[in-house]
PDB file of N, CA and C in Angstrom:
ATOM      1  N   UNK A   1     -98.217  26.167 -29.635  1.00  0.00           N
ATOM      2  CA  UNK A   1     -98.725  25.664 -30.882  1.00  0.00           C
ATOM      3  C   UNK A   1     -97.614  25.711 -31.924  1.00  0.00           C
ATOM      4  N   UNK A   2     -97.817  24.400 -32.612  1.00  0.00           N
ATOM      5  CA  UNK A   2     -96.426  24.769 -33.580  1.00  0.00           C
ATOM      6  C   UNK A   2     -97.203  25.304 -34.992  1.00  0.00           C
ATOM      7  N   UNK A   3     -96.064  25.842 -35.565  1.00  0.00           N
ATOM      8  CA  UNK A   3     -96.503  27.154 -36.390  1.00  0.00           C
ATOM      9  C   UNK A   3     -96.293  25.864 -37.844  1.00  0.00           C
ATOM     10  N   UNK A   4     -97.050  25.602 -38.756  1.00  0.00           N
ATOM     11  CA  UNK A   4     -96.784  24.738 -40.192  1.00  0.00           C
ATOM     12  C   UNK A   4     -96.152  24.602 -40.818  1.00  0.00           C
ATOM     13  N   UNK A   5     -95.363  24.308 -41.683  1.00  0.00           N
ATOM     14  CA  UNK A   5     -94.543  24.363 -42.344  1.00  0.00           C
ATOM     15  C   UNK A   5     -94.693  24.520 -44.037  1.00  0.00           C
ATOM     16  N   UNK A   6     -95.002  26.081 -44.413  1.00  0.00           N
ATOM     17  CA  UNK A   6     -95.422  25.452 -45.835  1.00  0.00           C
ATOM     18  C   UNK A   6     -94.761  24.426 -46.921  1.00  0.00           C
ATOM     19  N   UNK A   7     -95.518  24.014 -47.760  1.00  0.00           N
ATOM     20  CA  UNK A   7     -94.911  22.800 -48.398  1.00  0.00           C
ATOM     21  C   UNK A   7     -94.242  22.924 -49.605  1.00  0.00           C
ATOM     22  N   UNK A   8     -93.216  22.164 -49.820  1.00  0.00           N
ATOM     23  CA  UNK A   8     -91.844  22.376 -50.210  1.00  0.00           C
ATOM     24  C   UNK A   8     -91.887  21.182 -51.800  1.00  0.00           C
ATOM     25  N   UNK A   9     -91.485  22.402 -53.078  1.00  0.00           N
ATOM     26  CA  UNK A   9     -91.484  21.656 -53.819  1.00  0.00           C
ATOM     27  C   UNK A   9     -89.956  21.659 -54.450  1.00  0.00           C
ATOM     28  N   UNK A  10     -89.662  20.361 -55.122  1.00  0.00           N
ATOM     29  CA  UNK A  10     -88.032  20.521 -56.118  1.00  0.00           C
ATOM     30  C   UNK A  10     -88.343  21.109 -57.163  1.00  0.00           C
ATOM     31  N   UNK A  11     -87.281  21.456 -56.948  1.00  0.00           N
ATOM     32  CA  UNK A  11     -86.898  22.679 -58.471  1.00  0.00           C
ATOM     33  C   UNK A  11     -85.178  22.021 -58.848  1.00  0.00           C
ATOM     34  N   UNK A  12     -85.296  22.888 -59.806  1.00  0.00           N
ATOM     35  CA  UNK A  12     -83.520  22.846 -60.284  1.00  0.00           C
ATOM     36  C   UNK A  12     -83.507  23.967 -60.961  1.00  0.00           C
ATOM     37  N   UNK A  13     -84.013  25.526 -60.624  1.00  0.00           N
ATOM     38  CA  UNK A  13     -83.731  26.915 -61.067  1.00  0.00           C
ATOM     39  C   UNK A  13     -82.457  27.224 -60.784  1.00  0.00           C
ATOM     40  N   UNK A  14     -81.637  27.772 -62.037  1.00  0.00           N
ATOM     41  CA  UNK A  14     -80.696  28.505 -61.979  1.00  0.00           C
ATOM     42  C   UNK A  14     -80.405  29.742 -62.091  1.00  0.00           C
ATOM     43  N   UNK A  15     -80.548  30.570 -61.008  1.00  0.00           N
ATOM     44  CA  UNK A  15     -80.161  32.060 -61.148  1.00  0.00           C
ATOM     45  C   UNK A  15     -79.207  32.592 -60.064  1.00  0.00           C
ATOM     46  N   UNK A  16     -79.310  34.293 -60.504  1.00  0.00           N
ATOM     47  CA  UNK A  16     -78.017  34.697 -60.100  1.00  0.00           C
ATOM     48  C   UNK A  16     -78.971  35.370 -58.318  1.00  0.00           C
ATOM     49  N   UNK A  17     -77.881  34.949 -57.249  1.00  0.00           N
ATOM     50  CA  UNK A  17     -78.376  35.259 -55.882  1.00  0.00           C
ATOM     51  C   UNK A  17     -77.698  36.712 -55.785  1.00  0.00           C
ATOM     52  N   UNK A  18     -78.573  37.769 -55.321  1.00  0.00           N
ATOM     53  CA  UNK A  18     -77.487  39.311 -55.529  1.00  0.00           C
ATOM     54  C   UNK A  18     -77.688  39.800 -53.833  1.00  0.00           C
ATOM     55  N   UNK A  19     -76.608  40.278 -53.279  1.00  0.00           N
ATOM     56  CA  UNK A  19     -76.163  40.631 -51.986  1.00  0.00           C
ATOM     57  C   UNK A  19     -75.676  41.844 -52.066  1.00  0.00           C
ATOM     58  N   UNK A  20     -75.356  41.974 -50.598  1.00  0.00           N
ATOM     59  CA  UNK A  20     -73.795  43.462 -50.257  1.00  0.00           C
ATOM     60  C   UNK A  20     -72.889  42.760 -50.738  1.00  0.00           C
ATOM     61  N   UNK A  21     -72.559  42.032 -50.984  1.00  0.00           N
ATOM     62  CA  UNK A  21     -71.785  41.268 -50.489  1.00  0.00           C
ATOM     63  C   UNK A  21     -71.012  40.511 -51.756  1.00  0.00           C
ATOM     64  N   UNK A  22     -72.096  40.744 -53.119  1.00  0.00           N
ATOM     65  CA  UNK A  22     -71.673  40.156 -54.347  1.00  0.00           C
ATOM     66  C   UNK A  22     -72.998  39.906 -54.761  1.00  0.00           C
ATOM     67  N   UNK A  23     -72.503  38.936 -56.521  1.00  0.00           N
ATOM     68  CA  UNK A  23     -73.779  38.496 -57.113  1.00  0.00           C
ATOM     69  C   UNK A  23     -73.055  37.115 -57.099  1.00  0.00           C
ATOM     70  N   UNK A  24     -73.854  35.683 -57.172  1.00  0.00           N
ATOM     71  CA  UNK A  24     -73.468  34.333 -57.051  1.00  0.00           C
ATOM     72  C   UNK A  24     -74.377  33.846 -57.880  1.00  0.00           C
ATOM     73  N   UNK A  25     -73.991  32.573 -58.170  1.00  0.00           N
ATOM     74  CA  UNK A  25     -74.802  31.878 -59.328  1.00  0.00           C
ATOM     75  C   UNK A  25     -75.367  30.688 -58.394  1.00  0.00           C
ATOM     76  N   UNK A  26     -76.293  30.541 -58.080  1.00  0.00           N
ATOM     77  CA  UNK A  26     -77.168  29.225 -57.592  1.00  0.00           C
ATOM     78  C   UNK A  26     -78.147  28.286 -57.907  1.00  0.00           C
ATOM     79  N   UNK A  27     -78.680  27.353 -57.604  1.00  0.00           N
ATOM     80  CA  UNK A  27     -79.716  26.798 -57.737  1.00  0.00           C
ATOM     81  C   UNK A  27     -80.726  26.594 -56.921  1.00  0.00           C
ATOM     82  N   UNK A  28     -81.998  26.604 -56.988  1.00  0.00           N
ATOM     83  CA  UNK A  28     -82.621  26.523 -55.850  1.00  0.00           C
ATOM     84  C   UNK A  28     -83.016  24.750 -56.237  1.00  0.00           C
ATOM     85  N   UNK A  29     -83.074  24.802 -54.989  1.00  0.00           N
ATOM     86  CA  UNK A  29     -83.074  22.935 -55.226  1.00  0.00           C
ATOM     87  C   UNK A  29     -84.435  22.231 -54.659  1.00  0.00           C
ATOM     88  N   UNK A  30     -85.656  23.351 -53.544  1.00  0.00           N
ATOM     89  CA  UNK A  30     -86.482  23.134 -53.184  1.00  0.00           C
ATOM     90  C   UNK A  30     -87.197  24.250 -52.577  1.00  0.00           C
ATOM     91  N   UNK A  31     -88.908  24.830 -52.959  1.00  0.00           N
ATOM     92  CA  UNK A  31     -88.826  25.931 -53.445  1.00  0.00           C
ATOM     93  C   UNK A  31     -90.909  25.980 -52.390  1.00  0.00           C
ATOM     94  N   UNK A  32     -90.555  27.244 -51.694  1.00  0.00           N
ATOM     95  CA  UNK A  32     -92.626  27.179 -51.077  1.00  0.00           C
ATOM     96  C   UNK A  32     -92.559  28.599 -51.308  1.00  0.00           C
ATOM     97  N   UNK A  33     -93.941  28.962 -51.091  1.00  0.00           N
ATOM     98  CA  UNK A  33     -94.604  30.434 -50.297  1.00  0.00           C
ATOM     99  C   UNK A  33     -93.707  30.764 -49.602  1.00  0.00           C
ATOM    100  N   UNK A  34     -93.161  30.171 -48.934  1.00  0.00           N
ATOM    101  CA  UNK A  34     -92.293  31.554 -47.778  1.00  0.00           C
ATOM    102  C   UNK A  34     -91.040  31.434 -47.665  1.00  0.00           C
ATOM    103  N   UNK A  35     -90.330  30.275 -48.616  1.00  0.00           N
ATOM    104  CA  UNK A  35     -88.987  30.492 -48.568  1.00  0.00           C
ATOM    105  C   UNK A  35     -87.971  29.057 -49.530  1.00  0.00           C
ATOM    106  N   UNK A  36     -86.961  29.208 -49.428  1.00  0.00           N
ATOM    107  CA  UNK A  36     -86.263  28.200 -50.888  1.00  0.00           C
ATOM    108  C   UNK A  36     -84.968  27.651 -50.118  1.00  0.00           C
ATOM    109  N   UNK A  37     -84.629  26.760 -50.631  1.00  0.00           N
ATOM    110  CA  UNK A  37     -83.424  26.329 -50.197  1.00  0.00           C
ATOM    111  C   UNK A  37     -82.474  26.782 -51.665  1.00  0.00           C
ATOM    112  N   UNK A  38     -81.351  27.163 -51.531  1.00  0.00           N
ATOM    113  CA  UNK A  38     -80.163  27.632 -52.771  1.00  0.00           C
ATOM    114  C   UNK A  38     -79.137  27.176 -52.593  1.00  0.00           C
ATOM    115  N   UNK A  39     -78.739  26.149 -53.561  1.00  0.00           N
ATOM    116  CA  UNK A  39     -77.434  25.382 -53.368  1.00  0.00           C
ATOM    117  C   UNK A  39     -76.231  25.962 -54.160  1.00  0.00           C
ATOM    118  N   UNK A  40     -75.314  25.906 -53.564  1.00  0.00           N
ATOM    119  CA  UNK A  40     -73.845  27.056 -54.299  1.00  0.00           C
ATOM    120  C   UNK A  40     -72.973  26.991 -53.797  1.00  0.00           C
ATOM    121  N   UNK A  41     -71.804  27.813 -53.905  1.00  0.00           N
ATOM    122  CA  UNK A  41     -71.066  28.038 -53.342  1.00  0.00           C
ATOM    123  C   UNK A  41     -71.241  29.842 -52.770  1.00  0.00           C
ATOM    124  N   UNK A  42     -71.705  29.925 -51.707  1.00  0.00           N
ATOM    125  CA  UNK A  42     -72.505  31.142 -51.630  1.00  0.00           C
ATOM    126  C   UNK A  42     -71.824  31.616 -50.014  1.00  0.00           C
ATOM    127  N   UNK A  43     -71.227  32.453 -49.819  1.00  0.00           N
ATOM    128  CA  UNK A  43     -70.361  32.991 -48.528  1.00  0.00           C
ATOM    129  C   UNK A  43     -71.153  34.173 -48.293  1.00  0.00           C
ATOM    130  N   UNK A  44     -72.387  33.617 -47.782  1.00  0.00           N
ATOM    131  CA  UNK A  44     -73.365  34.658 -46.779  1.00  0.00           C
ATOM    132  C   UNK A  44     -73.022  33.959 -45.458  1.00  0.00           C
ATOM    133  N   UNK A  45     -74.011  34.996 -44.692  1.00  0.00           N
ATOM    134  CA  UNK A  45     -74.294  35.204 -43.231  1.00  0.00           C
ATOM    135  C   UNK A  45     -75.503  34.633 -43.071  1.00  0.00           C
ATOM    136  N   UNK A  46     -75.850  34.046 -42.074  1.00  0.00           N
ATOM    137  CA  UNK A  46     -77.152  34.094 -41.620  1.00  0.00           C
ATOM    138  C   UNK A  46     -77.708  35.600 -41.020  1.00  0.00           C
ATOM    139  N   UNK A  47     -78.795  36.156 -41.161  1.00  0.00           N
ATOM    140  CA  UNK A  47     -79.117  37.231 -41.627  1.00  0.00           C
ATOM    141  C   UNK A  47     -78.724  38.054 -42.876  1.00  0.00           C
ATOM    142  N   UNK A  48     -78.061  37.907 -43.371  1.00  0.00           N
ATOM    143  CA  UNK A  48     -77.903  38.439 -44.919  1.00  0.00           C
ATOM    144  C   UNK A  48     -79.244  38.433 -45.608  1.00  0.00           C
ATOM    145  N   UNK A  49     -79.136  39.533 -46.369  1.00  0.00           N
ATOM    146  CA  UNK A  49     -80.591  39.891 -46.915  1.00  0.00           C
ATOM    147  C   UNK A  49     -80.033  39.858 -48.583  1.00  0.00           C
ATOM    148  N   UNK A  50     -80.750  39.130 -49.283  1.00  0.00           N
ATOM    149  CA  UNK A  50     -80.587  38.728 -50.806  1.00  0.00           C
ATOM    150  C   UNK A  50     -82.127  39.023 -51.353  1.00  0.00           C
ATOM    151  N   UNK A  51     -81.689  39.265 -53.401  1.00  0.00           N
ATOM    152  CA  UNK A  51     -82.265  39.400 -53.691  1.00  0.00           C
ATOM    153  C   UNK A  51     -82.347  38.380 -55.229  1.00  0.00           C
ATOM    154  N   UNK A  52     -83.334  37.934 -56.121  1.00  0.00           N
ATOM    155  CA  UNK A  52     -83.833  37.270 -57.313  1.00  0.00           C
ATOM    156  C   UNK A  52     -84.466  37.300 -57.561  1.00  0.00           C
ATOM    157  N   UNK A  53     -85.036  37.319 -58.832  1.00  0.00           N
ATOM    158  CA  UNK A  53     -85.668  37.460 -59.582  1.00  0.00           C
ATOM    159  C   UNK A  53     -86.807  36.209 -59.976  1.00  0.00           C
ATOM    160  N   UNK A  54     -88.050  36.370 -60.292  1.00  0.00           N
ATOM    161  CA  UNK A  54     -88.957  35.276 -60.423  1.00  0.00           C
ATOM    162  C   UNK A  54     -90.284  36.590 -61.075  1.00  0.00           C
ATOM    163  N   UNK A  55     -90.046  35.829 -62.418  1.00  0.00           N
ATOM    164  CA  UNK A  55     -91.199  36.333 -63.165  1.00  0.00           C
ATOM    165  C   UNK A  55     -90.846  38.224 -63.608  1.00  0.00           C
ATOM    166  N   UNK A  56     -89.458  38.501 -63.599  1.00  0.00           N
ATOM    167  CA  UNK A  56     -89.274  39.845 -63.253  1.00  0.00           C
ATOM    168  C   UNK A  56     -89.364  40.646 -62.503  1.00  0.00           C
ATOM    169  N   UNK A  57     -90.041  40.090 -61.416  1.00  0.00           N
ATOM    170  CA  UNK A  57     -90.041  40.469 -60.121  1.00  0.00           C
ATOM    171  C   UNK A  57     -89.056  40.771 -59.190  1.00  0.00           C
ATOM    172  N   UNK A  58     -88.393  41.485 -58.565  1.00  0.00           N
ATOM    173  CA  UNK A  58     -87.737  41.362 -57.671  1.00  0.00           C
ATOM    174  C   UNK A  58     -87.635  40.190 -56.383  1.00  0.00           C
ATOM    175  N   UNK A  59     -87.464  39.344 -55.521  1.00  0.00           N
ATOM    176  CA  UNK A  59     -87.899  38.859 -55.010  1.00  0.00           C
ATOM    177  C   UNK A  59     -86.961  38.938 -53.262  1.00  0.00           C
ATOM    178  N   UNK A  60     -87.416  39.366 -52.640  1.00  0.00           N
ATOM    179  CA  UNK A  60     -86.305  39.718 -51.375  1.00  0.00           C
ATOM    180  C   UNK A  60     -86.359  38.890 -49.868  1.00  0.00           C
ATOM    181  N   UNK A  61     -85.452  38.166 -49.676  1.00  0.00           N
ATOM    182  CA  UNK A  61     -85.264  36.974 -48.649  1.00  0.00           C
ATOM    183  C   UNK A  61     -84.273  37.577 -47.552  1.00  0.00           C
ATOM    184  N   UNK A  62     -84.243  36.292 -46.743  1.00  0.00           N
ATOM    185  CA  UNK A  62     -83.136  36.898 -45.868  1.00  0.00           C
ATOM    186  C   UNK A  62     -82.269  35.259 -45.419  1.00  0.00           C
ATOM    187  N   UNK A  63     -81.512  35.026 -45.632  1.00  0.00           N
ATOM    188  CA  UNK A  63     -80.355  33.813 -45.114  1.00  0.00           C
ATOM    189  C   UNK A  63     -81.152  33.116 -43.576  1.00  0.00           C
ATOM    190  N   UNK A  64     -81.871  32.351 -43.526  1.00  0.00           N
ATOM    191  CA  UNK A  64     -81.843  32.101 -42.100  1.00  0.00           C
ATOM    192  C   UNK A  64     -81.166  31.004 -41.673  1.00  0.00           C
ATOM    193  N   UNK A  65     -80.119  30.098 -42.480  1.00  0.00           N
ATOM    194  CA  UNK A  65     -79.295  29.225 -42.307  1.00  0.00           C
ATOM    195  C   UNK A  65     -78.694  28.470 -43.007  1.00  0.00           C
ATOM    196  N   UNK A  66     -77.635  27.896 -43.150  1.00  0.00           N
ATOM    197  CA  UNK A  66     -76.415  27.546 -43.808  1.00  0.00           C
ATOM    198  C   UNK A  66     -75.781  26.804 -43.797  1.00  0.00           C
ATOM    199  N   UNK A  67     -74.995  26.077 -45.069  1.00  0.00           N
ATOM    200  CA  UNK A  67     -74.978  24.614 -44.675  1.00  0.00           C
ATOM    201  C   UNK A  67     -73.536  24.148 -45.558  1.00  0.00           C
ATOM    202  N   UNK A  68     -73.095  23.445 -45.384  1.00  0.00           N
ATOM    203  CA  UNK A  68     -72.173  23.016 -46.955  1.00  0.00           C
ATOM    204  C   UNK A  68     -72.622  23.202 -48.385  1.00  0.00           C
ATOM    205  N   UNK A  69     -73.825  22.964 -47.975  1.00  0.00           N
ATOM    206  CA  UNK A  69     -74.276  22.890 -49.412  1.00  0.00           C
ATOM    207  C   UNK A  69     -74.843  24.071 -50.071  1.00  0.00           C
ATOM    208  N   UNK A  70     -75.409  25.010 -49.293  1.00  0.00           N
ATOM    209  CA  UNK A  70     -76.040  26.089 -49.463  1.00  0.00           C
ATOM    210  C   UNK A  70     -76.604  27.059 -48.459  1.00  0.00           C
ATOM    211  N   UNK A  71     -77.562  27.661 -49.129  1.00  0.00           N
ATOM    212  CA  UNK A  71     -78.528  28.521 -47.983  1.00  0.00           C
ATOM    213  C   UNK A  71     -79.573  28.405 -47.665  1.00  0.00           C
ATOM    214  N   UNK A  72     -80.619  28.220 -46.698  1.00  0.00           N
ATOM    215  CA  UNK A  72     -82.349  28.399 -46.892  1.00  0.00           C
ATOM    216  C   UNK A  72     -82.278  29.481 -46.551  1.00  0.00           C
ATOM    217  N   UNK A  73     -83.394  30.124 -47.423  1.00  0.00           N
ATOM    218  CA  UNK A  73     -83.887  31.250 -47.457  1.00  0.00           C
ATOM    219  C   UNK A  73     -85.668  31.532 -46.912  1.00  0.00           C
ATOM    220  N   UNK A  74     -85.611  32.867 -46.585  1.00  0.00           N
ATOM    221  CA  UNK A  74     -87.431  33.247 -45.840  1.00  0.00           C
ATOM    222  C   UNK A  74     -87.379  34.526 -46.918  1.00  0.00           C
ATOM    223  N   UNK A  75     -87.989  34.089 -47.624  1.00  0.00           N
ATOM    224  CA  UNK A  75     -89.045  35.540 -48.712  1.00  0.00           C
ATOM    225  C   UNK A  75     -89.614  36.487 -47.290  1.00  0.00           C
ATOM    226  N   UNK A  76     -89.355  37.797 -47.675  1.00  0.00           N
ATOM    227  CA  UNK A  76     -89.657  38.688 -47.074  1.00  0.00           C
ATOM    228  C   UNK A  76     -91.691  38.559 -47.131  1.00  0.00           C
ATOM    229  N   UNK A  77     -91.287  38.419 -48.418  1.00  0.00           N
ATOM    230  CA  UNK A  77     -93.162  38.461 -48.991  1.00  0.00           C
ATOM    231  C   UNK A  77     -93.566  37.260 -49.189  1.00  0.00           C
ATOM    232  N   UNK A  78     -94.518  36.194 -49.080  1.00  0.00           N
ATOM    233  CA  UNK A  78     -94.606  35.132 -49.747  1.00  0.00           C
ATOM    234  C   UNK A  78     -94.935  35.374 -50.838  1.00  0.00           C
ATOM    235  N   UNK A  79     -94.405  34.207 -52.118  1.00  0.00           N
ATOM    236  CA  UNK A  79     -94.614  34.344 -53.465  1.00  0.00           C
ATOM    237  C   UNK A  79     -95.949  33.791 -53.856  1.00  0.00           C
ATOM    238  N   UNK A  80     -96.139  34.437 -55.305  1.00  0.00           N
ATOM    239  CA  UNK A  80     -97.747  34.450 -55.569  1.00  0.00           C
ATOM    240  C   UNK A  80     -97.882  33.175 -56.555  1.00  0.00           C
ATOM    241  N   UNK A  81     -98.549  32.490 -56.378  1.00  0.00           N
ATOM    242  CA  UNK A  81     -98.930  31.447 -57.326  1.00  0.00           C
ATOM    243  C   UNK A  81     -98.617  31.116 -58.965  1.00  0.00           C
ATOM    244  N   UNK A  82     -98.597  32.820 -59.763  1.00  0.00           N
ATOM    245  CA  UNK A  82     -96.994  32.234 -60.792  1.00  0.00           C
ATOM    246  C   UNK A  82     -95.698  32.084 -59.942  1.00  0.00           C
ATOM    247  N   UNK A  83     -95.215  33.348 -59.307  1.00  0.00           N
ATOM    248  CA  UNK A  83     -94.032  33.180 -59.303  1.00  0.00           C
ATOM    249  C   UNK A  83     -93.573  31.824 -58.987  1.00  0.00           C
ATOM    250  N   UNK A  84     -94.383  31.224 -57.600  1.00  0.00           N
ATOM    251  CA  UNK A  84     -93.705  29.774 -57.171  1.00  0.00           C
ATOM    252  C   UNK A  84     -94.201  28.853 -58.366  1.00  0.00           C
ATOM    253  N   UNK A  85     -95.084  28.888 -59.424  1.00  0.00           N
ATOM    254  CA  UNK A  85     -95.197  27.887 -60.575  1.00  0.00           C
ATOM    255  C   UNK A  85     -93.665  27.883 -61.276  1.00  0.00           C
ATOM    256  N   UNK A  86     -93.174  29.529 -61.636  1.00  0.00           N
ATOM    257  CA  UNK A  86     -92.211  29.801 -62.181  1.00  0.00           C
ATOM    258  C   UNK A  86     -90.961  29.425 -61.442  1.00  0.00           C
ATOM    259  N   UNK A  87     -90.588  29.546 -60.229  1.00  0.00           N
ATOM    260  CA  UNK A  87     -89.417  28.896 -59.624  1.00  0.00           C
ATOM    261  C   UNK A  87     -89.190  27.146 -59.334  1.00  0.00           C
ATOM    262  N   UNK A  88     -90.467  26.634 -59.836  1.00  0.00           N
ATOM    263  CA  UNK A  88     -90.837  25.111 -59.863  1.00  0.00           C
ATOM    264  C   UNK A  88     -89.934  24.689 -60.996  1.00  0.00           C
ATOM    265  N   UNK A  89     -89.314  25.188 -61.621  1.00  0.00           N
ATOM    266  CA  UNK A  89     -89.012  24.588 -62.817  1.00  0.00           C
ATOM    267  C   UNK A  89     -87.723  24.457 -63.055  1.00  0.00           C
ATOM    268  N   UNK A  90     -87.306  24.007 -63.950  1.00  0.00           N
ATOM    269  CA  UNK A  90     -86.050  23.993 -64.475  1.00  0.00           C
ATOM    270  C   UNK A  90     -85.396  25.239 -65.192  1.00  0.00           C
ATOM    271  N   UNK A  91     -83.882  25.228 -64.970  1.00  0.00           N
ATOM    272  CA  UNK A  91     -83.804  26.242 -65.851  1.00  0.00           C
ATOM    273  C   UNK A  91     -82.262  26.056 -65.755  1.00  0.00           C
ATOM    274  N   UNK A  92     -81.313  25.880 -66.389  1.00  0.00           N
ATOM    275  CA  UNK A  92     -79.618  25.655 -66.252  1.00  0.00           C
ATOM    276  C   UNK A  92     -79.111  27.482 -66.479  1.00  0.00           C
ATOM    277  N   UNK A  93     -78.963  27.981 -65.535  1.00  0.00           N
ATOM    278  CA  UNK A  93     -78.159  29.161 -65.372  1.00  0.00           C
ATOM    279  C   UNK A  93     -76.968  28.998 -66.827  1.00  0.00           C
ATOM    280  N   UNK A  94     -76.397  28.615 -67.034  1.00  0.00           N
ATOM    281  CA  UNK A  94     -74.981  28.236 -67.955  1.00  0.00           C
ATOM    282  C   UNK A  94     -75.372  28.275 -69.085  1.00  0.00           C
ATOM    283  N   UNK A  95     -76.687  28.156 -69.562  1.00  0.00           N
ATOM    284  CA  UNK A  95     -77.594  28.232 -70.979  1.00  0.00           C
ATOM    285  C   UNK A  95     -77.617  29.286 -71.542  1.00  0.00           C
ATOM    286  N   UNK A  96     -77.898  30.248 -70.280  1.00  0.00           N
ATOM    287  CA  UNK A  96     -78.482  31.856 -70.932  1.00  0.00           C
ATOM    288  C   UNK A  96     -77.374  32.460 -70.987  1.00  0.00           C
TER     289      UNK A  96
END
């Protein structure tokens, strides 16, 4: 049985992605319940475990693949109905 795919909305959030590994500035460019795509210049691993923020929340993922362009990410937790309202949105990192 194939397993669903939750559904995937655009965003253009700008925040900071925090690792072992460093803190990076990204965007998430398309955003569900269980996980985001983050476009950057971002020198993770697949398995790398990251963390951001949504709504003040902590929010904790893990790299499951990688691309030129970025990372998709799997939320450890799925996000709750603000937070993914709140990562729906716009926001230019370079502002704040």
């Amino acid at each position: 049985m194939m397993k669903k795919r939750a559904d995937r909305w655009p965003s253009a959030w700008g925040f900071e992605l925090r690792s072992e590994d460093g803190d990076f500035a990204a965007t998430i460019v398309n955003v569900s319940e269980t996980g985001a795509f983050a476009e950057g210049s971002l020198p993770l691993a697949v398995g790398s475990r990251v963390k951001l923020m949504a709504m003040r929340q902590p929010v904790y993922a893990s790299v499951v693949r990688i691309s030129p362009r970025g990372v998709a990410l799997s939320f450890e937790t799925p996000l709750d109905a603000a937070q993914l309202q709140n990562l729906r949105q716009y926001r230019d990192l370079s502002l704040l």
